[in-house]
C-alpha atoms as a PDB file:
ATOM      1  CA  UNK A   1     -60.274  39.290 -41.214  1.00  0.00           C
ATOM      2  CA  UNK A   2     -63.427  39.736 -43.669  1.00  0.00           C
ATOM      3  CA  UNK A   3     -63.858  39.162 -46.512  1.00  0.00           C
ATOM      4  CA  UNK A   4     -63.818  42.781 -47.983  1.00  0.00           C
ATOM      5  CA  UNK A   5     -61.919  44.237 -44.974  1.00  0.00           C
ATOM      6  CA  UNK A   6     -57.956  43.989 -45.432  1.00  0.00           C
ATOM      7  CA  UNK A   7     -55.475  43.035 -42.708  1.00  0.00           C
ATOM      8  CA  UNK A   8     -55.538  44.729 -39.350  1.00  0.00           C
ATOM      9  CA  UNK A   9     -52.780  47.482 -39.741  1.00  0.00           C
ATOM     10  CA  UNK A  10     -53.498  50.626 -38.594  1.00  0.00           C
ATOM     11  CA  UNK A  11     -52.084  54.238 -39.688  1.00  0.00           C
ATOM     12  CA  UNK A  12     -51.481  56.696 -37.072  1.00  0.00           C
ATOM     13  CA  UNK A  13     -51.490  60.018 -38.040  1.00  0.00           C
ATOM     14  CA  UNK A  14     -50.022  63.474 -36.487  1.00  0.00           C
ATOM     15  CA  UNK A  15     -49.245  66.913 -37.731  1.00  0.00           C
ATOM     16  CA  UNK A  16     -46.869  68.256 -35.675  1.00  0.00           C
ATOM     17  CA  UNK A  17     -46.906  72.294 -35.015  1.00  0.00           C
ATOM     18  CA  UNK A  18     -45.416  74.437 -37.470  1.00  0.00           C
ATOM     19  CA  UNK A  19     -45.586  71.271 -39.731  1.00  0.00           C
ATOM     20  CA  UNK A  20     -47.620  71.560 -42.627  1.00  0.00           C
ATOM     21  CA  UNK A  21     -47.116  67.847 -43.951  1.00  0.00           C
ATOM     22  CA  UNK A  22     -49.094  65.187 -41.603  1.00  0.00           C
ATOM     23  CA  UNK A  23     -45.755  62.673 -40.213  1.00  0.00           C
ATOM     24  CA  UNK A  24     -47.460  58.679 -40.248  1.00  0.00           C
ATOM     25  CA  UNK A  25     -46.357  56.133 -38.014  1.00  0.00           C
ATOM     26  CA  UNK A  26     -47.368  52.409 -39.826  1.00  0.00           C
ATOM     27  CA  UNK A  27     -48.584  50.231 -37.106  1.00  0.00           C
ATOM     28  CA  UNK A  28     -48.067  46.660 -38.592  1.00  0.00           C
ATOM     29  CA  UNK A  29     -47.677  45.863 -42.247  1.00  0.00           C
ATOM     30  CA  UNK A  30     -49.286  42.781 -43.822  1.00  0.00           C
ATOM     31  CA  UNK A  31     -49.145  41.443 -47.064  1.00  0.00           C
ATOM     32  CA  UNK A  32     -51.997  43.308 -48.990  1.00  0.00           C
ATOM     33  CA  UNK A  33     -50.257  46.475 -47.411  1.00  0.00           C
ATOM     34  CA  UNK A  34     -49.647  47.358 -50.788  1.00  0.00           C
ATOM     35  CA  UNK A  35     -53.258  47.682 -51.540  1.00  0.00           C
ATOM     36  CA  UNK A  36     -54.302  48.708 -48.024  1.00  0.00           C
ATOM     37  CA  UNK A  37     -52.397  51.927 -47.949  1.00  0.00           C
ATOM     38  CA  UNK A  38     -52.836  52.667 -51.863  1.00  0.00           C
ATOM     39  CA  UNK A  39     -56.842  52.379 -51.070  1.00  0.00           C
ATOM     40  CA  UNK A  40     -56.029  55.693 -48.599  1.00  0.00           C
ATOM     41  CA  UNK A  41     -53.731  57.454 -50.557  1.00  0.00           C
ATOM     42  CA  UNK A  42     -50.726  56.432 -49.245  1.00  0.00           C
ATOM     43  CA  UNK A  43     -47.268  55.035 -50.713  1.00  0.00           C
ATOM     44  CA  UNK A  44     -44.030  53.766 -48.537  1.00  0.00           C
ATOM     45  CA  UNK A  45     -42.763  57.111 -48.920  1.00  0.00           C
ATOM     46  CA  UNK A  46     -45.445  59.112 -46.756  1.00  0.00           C
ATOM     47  CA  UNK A  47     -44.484  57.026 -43.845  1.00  0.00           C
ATOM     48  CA  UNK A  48     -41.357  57.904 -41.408  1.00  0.00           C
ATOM     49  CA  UNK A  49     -41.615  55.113 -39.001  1.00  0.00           C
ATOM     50  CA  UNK A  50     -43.211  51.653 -39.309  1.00  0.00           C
ATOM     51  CA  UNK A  51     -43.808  49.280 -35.803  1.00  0.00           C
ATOM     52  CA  UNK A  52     -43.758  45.651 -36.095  1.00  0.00           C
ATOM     53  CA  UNK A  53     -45.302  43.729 -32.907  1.00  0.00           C
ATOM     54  CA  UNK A  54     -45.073  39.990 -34.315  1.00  0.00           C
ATOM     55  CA  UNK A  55     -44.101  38.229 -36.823  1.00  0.00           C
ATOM     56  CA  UNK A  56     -47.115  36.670 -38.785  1.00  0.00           C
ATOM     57  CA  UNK A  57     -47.360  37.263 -42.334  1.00  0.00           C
ATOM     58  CA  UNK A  58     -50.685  39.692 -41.770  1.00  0.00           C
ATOM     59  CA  UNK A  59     -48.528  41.869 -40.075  1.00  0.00           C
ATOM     60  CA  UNK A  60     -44.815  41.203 -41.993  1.00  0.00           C
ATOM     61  CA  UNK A  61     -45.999  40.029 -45.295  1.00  0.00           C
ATOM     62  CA  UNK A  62     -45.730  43.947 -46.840  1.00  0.00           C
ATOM     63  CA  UNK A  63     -42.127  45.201 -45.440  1.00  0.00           C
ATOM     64  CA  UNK A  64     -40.327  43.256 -48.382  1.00  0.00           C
ATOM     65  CA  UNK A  65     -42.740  45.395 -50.872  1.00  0.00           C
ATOM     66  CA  UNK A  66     -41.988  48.728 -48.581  1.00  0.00           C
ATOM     67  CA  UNK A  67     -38.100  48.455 -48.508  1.00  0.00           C
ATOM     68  CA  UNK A  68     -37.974  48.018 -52.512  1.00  0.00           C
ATOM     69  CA  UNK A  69     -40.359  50.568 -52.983  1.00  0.00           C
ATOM     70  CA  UNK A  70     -38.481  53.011 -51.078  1.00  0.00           C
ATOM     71  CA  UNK A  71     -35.138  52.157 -52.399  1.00  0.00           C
ATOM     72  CA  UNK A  72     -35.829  51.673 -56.268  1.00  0.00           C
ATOM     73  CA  UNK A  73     -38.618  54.341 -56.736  1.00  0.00           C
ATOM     74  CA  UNK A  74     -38.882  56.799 -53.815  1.00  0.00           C
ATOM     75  CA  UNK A  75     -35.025  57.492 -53.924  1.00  0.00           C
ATOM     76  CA  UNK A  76     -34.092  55.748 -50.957  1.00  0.00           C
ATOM     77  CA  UNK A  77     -36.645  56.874 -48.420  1.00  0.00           C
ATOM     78  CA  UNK A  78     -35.691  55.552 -45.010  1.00  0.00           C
ATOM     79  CA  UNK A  79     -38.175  54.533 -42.623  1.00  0.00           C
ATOM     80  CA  UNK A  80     -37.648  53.742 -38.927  1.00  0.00           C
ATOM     81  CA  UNK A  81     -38.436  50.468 -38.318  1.00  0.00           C
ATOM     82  CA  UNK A  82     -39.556  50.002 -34.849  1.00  0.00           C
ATOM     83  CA  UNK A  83     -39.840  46.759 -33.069  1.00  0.00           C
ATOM     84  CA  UNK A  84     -38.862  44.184 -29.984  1.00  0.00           C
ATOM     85  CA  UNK A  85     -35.469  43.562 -30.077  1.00  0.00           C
ATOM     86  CA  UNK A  86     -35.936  39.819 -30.021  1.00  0.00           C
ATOM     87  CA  UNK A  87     -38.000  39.897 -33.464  1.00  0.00           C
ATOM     88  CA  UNK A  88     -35.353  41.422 -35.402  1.00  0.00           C
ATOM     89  CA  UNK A  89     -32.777  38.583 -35.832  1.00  0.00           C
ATOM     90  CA  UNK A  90     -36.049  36.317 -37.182  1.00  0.00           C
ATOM     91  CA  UNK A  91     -37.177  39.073 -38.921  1.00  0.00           C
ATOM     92  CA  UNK A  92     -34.061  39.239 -41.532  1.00  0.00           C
ATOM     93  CA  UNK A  93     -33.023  35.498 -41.247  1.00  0.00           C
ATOM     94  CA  UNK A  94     -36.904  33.750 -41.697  1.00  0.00           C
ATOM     95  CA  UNK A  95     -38.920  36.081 -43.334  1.00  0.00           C
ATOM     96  CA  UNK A  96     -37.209  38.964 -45.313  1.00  0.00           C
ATOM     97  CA  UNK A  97     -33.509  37.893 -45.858  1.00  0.00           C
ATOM     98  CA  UNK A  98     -34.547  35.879 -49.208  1.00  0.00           C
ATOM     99  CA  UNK A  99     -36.224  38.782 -50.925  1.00  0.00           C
ATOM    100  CA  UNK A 100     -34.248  41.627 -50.027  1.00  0.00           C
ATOM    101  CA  UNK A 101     -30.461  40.410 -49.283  1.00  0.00           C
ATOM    102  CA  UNK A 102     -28.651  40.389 -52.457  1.00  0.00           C
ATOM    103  CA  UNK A 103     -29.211  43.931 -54.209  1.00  0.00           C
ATOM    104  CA  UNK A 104     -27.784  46.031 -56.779  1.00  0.00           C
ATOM    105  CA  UNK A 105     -25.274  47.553 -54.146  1.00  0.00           C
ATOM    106  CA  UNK A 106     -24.130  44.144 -53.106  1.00  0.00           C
ATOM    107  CA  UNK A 107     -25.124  41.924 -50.044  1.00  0.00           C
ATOM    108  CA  UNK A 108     -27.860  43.552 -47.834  1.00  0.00           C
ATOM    109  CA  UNK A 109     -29.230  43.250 -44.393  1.00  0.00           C
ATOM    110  CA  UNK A 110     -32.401  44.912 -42.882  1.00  0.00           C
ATOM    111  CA  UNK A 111     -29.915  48.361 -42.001  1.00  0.00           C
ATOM    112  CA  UNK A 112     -29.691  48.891 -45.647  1.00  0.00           C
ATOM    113  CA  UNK A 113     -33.461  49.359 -45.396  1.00  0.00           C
ATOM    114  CA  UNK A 114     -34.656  51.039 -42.437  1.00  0.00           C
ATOM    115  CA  UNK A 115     -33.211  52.589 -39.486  1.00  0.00           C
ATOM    116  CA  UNK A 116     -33.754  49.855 -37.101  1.00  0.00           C
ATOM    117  CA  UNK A 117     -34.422  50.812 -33.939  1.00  0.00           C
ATOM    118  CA  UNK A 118     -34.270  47.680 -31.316  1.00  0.00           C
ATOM    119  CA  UNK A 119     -36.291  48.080 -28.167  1.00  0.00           C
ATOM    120  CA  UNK A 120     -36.193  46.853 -24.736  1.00  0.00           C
ATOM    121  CA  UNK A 121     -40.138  46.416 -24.306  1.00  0.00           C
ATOM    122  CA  UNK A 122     -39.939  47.685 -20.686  1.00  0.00           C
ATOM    123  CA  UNK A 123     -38.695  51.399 -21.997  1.00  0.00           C
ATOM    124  CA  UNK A 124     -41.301  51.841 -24.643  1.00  0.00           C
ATOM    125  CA  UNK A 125     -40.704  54.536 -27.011  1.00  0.00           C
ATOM    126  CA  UNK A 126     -41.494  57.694 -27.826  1.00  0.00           C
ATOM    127  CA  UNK A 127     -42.740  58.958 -31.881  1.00  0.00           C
ATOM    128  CA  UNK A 128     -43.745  62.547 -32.685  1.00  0.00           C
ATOM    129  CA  UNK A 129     -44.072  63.325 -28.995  1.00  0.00           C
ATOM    130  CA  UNK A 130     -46.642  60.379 -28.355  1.00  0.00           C
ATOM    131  CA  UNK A 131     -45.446  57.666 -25.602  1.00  0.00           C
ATOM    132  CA  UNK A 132     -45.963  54.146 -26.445  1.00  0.00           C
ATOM    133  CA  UNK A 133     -45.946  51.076 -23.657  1.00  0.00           C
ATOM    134  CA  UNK A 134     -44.614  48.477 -24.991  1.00  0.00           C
ATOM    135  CA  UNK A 135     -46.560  44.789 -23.844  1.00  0.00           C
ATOM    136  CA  UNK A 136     -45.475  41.531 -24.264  1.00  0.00           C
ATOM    137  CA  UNK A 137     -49.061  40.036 -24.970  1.00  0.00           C
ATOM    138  CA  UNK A 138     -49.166  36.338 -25.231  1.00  0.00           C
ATOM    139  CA  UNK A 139     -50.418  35.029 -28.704  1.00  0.00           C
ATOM    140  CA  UNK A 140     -49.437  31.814 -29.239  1.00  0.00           C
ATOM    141  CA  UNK A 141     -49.574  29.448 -26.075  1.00  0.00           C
ATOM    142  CA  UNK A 142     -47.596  25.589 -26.737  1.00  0.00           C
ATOM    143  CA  UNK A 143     -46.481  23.309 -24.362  1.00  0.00           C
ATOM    144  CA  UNK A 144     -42.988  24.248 -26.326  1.00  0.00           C
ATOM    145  CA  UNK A 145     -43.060  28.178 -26.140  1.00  0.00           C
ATOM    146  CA  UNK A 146     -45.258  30.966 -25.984  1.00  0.00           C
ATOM    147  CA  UNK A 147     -45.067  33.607 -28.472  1.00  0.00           C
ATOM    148  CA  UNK A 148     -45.676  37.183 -28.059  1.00  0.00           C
ATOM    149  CA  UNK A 149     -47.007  39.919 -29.735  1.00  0.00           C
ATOM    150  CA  UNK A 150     -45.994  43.492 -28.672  1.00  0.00           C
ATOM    151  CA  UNK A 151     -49.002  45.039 -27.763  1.00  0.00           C
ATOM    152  CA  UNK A 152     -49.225  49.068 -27.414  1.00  0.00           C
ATOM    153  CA  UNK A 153     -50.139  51.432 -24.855  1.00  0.00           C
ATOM    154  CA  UNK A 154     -50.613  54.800 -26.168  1.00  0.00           C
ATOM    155  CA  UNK A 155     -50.598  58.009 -24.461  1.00  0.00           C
ATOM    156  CA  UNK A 156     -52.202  61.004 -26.674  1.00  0.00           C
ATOM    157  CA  UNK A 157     -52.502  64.174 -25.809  1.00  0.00           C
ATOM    158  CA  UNK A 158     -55.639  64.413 -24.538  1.00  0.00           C
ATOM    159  CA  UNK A 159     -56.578  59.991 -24.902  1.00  0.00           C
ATOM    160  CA  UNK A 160     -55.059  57.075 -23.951  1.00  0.00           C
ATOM    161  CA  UNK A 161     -55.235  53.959 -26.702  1.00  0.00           C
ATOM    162  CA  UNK A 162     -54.511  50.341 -25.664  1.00  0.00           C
ATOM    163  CA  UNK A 163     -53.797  48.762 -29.057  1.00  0.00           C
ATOM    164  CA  UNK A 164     -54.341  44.684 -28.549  1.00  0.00           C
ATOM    165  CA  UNK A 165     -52.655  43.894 -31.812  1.00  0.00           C
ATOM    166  CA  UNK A 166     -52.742  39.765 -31.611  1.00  0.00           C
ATOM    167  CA  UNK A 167     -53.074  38.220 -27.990  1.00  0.00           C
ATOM    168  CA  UNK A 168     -55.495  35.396 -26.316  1.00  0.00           C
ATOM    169  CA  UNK A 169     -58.477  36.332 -24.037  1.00  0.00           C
ATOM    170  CA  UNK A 170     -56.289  36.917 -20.900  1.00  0.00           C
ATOM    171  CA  UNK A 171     -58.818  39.486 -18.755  1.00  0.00           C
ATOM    172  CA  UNK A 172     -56.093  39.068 -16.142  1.00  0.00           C
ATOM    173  CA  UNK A 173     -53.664  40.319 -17.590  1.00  0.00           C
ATOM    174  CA  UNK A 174     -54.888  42.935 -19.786  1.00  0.00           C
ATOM    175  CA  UNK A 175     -57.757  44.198 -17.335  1.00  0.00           C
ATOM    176  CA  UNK A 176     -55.594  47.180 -15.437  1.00  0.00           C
ATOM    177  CA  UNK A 177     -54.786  48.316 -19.338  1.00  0.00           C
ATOM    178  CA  UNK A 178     -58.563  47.673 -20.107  1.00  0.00           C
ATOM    179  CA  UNK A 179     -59.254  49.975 -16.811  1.00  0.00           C
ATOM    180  CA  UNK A 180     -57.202  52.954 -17.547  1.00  0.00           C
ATOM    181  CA  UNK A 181     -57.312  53.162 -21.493  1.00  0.00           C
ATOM    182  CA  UNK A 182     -60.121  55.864 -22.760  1.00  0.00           C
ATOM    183  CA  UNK A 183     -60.148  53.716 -26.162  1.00  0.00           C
ATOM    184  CA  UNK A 184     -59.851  49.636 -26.672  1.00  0.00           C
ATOM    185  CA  UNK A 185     -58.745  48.263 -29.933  1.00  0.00           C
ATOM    186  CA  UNK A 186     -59.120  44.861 -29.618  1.00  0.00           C
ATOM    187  CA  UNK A 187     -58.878  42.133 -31.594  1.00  0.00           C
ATOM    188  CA  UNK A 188     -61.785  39.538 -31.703  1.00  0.00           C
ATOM    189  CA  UNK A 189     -62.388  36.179 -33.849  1.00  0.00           C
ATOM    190  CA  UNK A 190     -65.873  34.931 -34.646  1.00  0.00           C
ATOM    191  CA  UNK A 191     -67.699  31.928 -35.803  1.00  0.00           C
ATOM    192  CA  UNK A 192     -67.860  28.452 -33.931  1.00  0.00           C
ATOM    193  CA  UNK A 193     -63.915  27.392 -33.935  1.00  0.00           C
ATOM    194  CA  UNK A 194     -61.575  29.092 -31.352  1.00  0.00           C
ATOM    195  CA  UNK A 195     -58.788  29.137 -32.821  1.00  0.00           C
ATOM    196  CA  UNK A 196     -56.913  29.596 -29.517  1.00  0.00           C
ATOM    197  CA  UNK A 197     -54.675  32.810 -30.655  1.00  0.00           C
ATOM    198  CA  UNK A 198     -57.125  35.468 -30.236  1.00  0.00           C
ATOM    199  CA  UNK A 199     -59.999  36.835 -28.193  1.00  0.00           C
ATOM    200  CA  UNK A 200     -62.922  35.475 -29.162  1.00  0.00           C
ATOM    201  CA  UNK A 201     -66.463  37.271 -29.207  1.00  0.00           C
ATOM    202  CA  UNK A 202     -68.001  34.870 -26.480  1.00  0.00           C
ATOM    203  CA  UNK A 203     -65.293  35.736 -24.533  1.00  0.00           C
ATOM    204  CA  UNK A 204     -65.455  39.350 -24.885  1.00  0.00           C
ATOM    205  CA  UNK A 205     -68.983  39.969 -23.853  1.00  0.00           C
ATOM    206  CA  UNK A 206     -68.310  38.301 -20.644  1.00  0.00           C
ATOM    207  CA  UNK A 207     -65.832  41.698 -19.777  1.00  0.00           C
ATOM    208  CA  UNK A 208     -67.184  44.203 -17.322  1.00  0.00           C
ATOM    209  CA  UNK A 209     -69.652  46.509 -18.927  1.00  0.00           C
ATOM    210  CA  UNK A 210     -67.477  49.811 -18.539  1.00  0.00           C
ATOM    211  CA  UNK A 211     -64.635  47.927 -20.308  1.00  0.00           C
ATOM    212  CA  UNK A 212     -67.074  47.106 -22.887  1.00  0.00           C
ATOM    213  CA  UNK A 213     -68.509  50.639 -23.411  1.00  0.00           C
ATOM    214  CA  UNK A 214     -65.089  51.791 -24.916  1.00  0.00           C
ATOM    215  CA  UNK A 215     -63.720  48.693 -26.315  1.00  0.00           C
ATOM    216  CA  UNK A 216     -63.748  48.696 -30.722  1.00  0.00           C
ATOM    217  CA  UNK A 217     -63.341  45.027 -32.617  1.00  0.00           C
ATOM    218  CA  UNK A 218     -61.325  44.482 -35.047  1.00  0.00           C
ATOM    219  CA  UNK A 219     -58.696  41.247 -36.746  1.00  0.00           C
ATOM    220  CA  UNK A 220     -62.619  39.514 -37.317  1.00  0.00           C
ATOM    221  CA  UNK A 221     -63.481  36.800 -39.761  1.00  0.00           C
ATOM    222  CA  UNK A 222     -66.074  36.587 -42.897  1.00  0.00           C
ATOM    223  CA  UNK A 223     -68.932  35.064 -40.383  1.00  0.00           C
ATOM    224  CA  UNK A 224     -72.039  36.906 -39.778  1.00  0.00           C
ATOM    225  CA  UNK A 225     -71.569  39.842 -36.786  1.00  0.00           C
ATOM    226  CA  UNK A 226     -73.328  39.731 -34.065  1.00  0.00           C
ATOM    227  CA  UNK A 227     -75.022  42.872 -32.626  1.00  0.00           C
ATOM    228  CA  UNK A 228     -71.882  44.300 -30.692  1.00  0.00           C
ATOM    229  CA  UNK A 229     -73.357  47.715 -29.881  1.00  0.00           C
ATOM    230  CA  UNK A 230     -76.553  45.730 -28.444  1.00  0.00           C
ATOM    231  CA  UNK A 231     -73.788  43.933 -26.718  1.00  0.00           C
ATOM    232  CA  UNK A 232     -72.089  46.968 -24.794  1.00  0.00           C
ATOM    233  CA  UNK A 233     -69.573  47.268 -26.992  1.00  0.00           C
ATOM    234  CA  UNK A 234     -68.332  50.163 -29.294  1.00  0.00           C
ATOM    235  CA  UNK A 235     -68.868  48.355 -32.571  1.00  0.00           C
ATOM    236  CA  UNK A 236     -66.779  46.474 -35.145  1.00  0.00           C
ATOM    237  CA  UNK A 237     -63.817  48.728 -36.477  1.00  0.00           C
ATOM    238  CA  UNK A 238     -64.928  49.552 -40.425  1.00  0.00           C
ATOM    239  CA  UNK A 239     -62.007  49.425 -43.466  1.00  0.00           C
ATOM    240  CA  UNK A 240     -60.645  53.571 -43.265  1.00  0.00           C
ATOM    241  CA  UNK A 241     -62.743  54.069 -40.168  1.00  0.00           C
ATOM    242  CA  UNK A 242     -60.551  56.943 -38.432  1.00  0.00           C
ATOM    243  CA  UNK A 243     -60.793  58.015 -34.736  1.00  0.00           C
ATOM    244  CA  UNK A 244     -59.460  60.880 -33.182  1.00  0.00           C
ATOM    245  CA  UNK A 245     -57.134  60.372 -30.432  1.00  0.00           C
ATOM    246  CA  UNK A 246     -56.540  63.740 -29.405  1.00  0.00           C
END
């Protein structure tokens, strides 16, 4: 992340017909969420579903401030929350269950929150008509375990998305979601340490050039960007930079 960008959560956005309110769909939500989503207008309330593809604090840190939001001031606004099945049991017992488990209506769990929906990540999902792929990107590679992070395939009505969220440089694996997607978000690390958990820029370049030409940056650090249009790519995603997906 830079400096004056905030974490790499991402709104998407839909107004369905014969709606006249837009429905949101919170893709991640880190712990300057609360000042993220304020910058663009938004409060917990204005979203109906939120997804969750791992469990690092840049993408976690906010749901304790969204589920007391929506329960003490937005009069118990339920959101869906949307994630891997296998992330929810850490979810409450390592990173939320201390903040949010004893309430004024007595002991809690995440259910008294959000509608939790539990996926398989082979059957996807569908919101507001849009189908999501669900893939199990590795992140974190140890000689213990790797860990995951649910990446998403999006189909659009008239564009296809493939949404990185956190994963290593893994052209292999990625490359036939790389091929088919009409727009790359992809997350990318800079500066002279790799940390190991993410794509990093010298990796990047090395892609194919037609991968390239529709691939977008994001999830970078505070170090000085190189010239990624010069490059072949897109560009480096901007803080409230939108893109229509059709």
């Amino acid at each position: 992340m830079a400096a004056d960008n905030f974490q790499s959560n991402m709104v998407l956005e839909t107004t369905p017909s014969g709606d006249e309110q837009p429905k949101r769909l919170l893709i991640d939500c880190g712990s300057d969420a609360r000042h993220s989503l304020r910058k663009l207008g938004c409060m917990p309330n204005d979203f109906e579903a939120v997804y969750i593809s791992h469990l690092h604090s840049d993408h976690i840190g906010g749901l304790e401030w969204m589920a007391l939001a929506n329960y003490f001031i937005f009069d118990g606004h339920r959101v869906d929350l949307i994630t891997a099945r296998e992330l929810i049991e850490p979810l409450w017992e390592h990173s939320l269950r201390g903040g949010l488990e004893t309430s004024d209506h007595g002991n809690s769990t995440l259910s008294s929150y959000f509608d939790v929906i539990a996926l398989e990540p082979e059957d996807g999902f569908e919101w507001q008509g849009l189908k999501f792929d669900v893939i199990p990107a590795a992140h974190v590679v140890t000689e213990e375990k790797t860990m995951f992070s649910f990446a998403l395939f999006g189909h659009a009505k008239d564009k296809s998305f493939f949404l990185t969220t956190d994963a290593i440089f893994d052209p292999d694996a990625h490359m036939p979601f790389y091929k088919k997607a009409d727009i790359i978000f992809q997350d990318c690390e800079l500066g002279p340490r790799r940390s190991g958990v993410h794509a990093h820029y010298d990796q990047l370049v090395t892609l194919p050039a037609e991968v390239k030409a529709k691939m977008w940056l994001y999830h970078y650090q505070a170090y000085d960007k190189p010239d990624a249009k010069a490059d072949g790519f897109c560009g480096f995603i901007s803080p409230e930079q939108s893109f229509d997906l059709g």
